[in-house]
C-alpha atoms as a PDB file:
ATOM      1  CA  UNK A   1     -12.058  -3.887  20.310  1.00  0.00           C
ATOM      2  CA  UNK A   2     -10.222  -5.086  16.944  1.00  0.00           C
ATOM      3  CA  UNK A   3     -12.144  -3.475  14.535  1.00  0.00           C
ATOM      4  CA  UNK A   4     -13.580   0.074  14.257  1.00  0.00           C
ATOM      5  CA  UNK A   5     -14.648   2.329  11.690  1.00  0.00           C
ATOM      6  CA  UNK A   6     -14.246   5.752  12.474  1.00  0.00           C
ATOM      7  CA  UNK A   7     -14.732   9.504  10.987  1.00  0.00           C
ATOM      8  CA  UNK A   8     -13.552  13.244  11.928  1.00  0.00           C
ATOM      9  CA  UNK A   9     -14.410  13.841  15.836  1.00  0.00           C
ATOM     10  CA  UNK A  10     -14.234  10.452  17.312  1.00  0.00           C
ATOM     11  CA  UNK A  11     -10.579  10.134  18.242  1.00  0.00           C
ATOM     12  CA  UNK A  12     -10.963  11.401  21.247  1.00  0.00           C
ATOM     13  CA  UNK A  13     -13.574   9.139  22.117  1.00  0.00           C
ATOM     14  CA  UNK A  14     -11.378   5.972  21.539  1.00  0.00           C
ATOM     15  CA  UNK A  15      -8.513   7.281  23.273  1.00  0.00           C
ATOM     16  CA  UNK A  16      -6.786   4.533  25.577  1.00  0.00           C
ATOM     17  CA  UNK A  17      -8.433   1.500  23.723  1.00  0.00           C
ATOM     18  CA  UNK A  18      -5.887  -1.049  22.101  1.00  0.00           C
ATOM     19  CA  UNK A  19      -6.804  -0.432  18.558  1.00  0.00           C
ATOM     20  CA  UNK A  20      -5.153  -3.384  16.216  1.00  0.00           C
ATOM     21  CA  UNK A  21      -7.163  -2.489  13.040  1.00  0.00           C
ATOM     22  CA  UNK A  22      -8.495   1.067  11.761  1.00  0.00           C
ATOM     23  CA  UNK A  23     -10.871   1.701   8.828  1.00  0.00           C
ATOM     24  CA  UNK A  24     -11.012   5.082   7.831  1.00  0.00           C
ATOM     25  CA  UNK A  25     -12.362   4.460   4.162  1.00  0.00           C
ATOM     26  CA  UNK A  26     -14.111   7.026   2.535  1.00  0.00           C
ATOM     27  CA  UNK A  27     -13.322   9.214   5.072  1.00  0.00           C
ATOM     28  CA  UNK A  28     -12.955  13.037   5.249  1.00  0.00           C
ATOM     29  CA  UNK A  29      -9.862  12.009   6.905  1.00  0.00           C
ATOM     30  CA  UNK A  30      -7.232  14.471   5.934  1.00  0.00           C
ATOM     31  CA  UNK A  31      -3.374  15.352   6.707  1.00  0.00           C
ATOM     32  CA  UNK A  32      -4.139  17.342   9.948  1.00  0.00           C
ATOM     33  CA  UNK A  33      -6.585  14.719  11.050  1.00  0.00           C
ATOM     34  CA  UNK A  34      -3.757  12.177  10.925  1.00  0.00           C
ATOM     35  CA  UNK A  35      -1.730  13.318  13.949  1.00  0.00           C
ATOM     36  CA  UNK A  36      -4.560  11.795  16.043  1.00  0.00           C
ATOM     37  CA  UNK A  37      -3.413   7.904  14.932  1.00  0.00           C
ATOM     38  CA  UNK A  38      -0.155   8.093  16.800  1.00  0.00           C
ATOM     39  CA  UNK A  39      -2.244   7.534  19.978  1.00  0.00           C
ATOM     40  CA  UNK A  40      -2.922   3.657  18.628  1.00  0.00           C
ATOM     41  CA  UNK A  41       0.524   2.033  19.724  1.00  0.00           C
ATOM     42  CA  UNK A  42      -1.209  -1.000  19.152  1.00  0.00           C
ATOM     43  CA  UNK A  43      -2.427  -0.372  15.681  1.00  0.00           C
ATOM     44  CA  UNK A  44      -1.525  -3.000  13.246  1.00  0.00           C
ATOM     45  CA  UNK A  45      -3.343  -2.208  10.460  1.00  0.00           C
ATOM     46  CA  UNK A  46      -4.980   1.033   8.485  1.00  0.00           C
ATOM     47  CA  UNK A  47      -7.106   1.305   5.959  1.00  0.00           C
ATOM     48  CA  UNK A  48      -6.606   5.003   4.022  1.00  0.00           C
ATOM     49  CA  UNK A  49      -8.550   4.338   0.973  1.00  0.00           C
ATOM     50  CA  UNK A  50     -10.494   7.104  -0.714  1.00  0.00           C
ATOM     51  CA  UNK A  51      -9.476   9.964   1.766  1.00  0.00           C
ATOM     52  CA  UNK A  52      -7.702  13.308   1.612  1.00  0.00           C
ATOM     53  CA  UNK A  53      -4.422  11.817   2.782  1.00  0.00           C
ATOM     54  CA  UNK A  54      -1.453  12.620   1.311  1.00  0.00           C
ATOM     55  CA  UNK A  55       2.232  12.053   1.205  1.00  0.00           C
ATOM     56  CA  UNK A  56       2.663  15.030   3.412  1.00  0.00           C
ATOM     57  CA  UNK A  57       0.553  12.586   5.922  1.00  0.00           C
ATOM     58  CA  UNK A  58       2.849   9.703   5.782  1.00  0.00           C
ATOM     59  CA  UNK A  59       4.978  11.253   8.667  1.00  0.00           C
ATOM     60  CA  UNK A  60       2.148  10.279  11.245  1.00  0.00           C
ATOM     61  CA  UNK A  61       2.171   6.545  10.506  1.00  0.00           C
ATOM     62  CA  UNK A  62       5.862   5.775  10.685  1.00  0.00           C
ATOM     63  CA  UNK A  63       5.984   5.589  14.399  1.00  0.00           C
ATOM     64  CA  UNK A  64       2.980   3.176  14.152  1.00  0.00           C
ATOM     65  CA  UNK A  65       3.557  -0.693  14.581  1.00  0.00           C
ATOM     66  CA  UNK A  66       1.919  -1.410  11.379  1.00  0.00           C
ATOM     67  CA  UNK A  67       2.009  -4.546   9.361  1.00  0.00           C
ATOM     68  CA  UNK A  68      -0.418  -3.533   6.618  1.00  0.00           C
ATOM     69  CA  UNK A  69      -0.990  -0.147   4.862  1.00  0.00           C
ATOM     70  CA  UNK A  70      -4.081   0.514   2.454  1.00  0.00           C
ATOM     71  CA  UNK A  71      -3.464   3.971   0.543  1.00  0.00           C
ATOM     72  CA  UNK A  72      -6.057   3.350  -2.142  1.00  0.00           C
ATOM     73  CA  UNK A  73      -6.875   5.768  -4.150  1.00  0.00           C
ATOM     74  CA  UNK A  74      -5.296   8.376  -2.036  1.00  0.00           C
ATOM     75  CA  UNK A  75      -2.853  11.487  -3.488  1.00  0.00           C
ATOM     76  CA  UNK A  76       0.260   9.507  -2.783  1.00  0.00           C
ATOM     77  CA  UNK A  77       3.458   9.506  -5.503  1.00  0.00           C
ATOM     78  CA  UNK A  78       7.068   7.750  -5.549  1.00  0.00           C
ATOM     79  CA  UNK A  79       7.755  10.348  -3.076  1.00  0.00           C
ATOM     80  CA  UNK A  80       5.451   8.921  -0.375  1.00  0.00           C
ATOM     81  CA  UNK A  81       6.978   5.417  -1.157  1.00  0.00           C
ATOM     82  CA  UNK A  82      10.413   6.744  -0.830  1.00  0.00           C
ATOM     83  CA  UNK A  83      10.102   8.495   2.936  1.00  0.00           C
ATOM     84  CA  UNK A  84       8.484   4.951   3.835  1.00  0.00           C
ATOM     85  CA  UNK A  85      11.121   3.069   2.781  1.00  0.00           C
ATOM     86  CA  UNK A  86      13.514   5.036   5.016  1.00  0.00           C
ATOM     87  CA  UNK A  87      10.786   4.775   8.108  1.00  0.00           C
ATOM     88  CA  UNK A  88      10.253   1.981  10.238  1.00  0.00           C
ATOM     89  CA  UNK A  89       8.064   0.398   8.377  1.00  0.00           C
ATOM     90  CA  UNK A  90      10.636  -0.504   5.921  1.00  0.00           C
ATOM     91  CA  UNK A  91      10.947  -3.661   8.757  1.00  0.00           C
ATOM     92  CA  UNK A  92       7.128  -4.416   9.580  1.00  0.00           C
ATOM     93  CA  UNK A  93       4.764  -3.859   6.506  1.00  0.00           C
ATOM     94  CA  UNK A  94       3.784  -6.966   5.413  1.00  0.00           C
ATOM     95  CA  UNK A  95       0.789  -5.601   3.151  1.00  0.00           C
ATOM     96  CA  UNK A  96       0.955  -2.382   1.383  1.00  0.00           C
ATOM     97  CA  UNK A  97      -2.074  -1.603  -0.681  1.00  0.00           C
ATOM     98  CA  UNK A  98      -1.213   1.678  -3.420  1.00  0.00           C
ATOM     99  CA  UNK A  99      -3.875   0.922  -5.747  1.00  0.00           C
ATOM    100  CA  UNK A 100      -5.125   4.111  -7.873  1.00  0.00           C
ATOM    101  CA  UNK A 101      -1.929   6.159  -6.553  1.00  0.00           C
ATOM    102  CA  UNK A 102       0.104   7.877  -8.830  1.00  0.00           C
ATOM    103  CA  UNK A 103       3.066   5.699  -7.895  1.00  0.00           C
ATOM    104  CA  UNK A 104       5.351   5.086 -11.222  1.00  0.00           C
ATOM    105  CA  UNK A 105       7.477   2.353 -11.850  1.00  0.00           C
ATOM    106  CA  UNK A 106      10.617   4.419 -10.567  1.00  0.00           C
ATOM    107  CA  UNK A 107       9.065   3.150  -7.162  1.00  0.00           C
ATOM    108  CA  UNK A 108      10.352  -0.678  -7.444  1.00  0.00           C
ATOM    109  CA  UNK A 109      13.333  -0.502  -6.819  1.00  0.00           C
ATOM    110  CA  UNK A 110      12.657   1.655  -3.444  1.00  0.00           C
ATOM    111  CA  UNK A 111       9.708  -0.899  -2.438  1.00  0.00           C
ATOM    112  CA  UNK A 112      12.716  -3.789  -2.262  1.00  0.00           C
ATOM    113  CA  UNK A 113      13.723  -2.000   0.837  1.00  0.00           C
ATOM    114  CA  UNK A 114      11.053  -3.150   2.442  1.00  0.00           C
ATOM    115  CA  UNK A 115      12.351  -6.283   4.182  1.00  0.00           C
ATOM    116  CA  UNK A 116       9.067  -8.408   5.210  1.00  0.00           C
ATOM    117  CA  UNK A 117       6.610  -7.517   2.118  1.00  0.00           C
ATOM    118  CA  UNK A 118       5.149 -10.149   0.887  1.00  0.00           C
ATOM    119  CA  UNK A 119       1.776  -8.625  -0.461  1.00  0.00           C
ATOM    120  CA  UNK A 120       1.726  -5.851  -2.670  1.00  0.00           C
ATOM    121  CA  UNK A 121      -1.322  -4.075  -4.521  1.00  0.00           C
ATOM    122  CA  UNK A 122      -0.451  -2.080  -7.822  1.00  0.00           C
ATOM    123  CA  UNK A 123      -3.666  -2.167  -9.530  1.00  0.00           C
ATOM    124  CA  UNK A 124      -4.198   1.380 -11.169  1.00  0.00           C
ATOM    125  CA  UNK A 125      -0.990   2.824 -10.504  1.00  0.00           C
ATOM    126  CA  UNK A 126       1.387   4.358 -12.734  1.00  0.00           C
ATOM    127  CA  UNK A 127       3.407   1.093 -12.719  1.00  0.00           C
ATOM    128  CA  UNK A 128       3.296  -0.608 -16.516  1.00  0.00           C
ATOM    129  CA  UNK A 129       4.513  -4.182 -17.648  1.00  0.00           C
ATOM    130  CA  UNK A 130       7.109  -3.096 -18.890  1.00  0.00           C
ATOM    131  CA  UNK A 131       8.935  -1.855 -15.059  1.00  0.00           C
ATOM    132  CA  UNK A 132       7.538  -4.949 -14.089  1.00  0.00           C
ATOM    133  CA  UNK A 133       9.658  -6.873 -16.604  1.00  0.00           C
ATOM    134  CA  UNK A 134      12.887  -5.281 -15.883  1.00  0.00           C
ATOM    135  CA  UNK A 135      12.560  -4.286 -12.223  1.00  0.00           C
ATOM    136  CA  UNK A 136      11.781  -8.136 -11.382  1.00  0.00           C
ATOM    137  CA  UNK A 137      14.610  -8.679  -8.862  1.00  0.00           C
ATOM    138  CA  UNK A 138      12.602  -6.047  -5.800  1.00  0.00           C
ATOM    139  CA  UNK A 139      10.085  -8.039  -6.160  1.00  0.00           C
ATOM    140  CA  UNK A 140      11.945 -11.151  -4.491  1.00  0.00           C
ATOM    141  CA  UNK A 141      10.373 -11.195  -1.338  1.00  0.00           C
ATOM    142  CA  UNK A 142       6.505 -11.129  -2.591  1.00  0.00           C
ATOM    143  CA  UNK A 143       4.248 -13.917  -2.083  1.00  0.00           C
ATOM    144  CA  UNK A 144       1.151 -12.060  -3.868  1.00  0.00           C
ATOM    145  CA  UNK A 145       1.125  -9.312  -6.585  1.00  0.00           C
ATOM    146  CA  UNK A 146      -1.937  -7.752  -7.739  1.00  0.00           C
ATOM    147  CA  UNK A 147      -1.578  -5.835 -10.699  1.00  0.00           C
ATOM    148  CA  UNK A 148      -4.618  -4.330 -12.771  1.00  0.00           C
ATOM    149  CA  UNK A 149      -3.668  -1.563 -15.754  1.00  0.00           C
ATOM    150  CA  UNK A 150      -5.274   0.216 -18.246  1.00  0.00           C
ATOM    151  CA  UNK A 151      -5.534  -0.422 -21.022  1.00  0.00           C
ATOM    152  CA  UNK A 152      -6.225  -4.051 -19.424  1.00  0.00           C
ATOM    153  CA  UNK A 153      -3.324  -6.795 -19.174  1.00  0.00           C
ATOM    154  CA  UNK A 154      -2.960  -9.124 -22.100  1.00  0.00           C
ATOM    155  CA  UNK A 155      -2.839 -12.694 -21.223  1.00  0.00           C
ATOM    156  CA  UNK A 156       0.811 -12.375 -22.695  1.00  0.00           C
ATOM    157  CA  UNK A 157       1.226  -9.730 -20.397  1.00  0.00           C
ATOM    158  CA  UNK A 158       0.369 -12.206 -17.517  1.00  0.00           C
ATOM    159  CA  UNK A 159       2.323 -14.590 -18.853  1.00  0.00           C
ATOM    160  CA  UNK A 160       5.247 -12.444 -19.158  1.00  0.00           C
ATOM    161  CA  UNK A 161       4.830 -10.836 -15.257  1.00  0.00           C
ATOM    162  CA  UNK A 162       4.452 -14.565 -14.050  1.00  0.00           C
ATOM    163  CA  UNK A 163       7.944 -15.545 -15.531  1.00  0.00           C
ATOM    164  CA  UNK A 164       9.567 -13.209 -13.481  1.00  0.00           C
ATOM    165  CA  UNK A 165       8.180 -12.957 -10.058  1.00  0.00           C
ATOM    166  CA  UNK A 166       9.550 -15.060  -7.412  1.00  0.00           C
ATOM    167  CA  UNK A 167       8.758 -19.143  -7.353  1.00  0.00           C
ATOM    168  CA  UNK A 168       5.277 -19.599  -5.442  1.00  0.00           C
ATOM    169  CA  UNK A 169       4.080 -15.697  -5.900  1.00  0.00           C
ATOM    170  CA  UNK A 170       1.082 -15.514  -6.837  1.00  0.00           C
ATOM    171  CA  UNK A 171      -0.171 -12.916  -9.682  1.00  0.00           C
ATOM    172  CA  UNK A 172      -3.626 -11.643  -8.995  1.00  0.00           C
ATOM    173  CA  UNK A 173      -5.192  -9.222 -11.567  1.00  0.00           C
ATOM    174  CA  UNK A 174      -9.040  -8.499 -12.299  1.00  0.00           C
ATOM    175  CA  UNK A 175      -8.508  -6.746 -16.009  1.00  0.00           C
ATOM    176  CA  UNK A 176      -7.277  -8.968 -18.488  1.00  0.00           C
ATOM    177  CA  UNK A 177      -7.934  -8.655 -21.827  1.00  0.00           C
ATOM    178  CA  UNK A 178      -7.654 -11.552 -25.326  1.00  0.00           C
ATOM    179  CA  UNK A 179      -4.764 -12.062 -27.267  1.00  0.00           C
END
């Protein structure tokens, strides 16, 4: 099984399978609830998006061999970026989605500690142009940026992000707005 979507009081039904990919979207999944993933040795990749998880729950994934991290839309800060980037998975995420967070641009230079990122998701956060601008070099590494900010992203502002991401990343943002 590679693919499962799950809610509260199923764990224990999937304990022992070798879980590579976890969906637990729109969830009631909470905090307490997330002591049950560190069972999935094999999980590679969560989905967190619209739940009740926290920073607080960020303790229960470090131990996980994940590659990619969606935390959409879930109560996580610069503080939740922070105890990542001295986890683990400061060497294995590859994809870390924060859209909607409340992650400020005080995070960037904390997300260049993590080694093999090359697809990050800011849409929505806290995270304006402007720390894009100046905070450039952590972004070395990416390969894909989506950004998405309200008010909506000029085309200047696009323009402006482009010129300093790393050669071949691509900028990906779905609220642009005219000159």
């Amino acid at each position: 099984m590679d693919y499962c979507v799950v809610s509260r009081g199923t764990f224990s039904q999937l304990t022992g399978l070798k879980i590579e990919v976890l969906n637990l979207n729109k969830t009631d999944m909470d905090n307490s609830l997330a002591a049950c993933l560190t069972q999935f040795h094999t999980l590679g990749s969560i989905e967190l998006s619209d739940t009740k998880f926290d920073n607080d729950g960020l303790k229960h994934l470090v131990a996980l061999p994940l590659h990619r991290l969606v935390l959409s839309r879930d109560n996580i800060d610069d503080k939740g970026i922070k105890y990542l980037a001295t986890s683990a998975l400061k060497d294995k995420l590859v994809e870390l989605n924060i859209e909607g967070t409340k992650v400020t641009g005080d995070a960037l230079p904390v997300l260049a500690k993590f080694k093999k990122l090359i697809y990050l998701n800011i849409s929505g956060t806290k995270i304006s142009t402007a720390d894009l601008l100046k905070s450039s070099k952590y972004l070395s590494g990416l390969q894909r940026l989506t950004v998405g900010m309200d008010p909506p992203l000029s085309a200047r502002d696009i323009h402006d992000i482009r010129g300093v991401l790393p050669k071949g990343c691509s900028l990906e943002s779905g609220h642009i707005r005219s000159l």
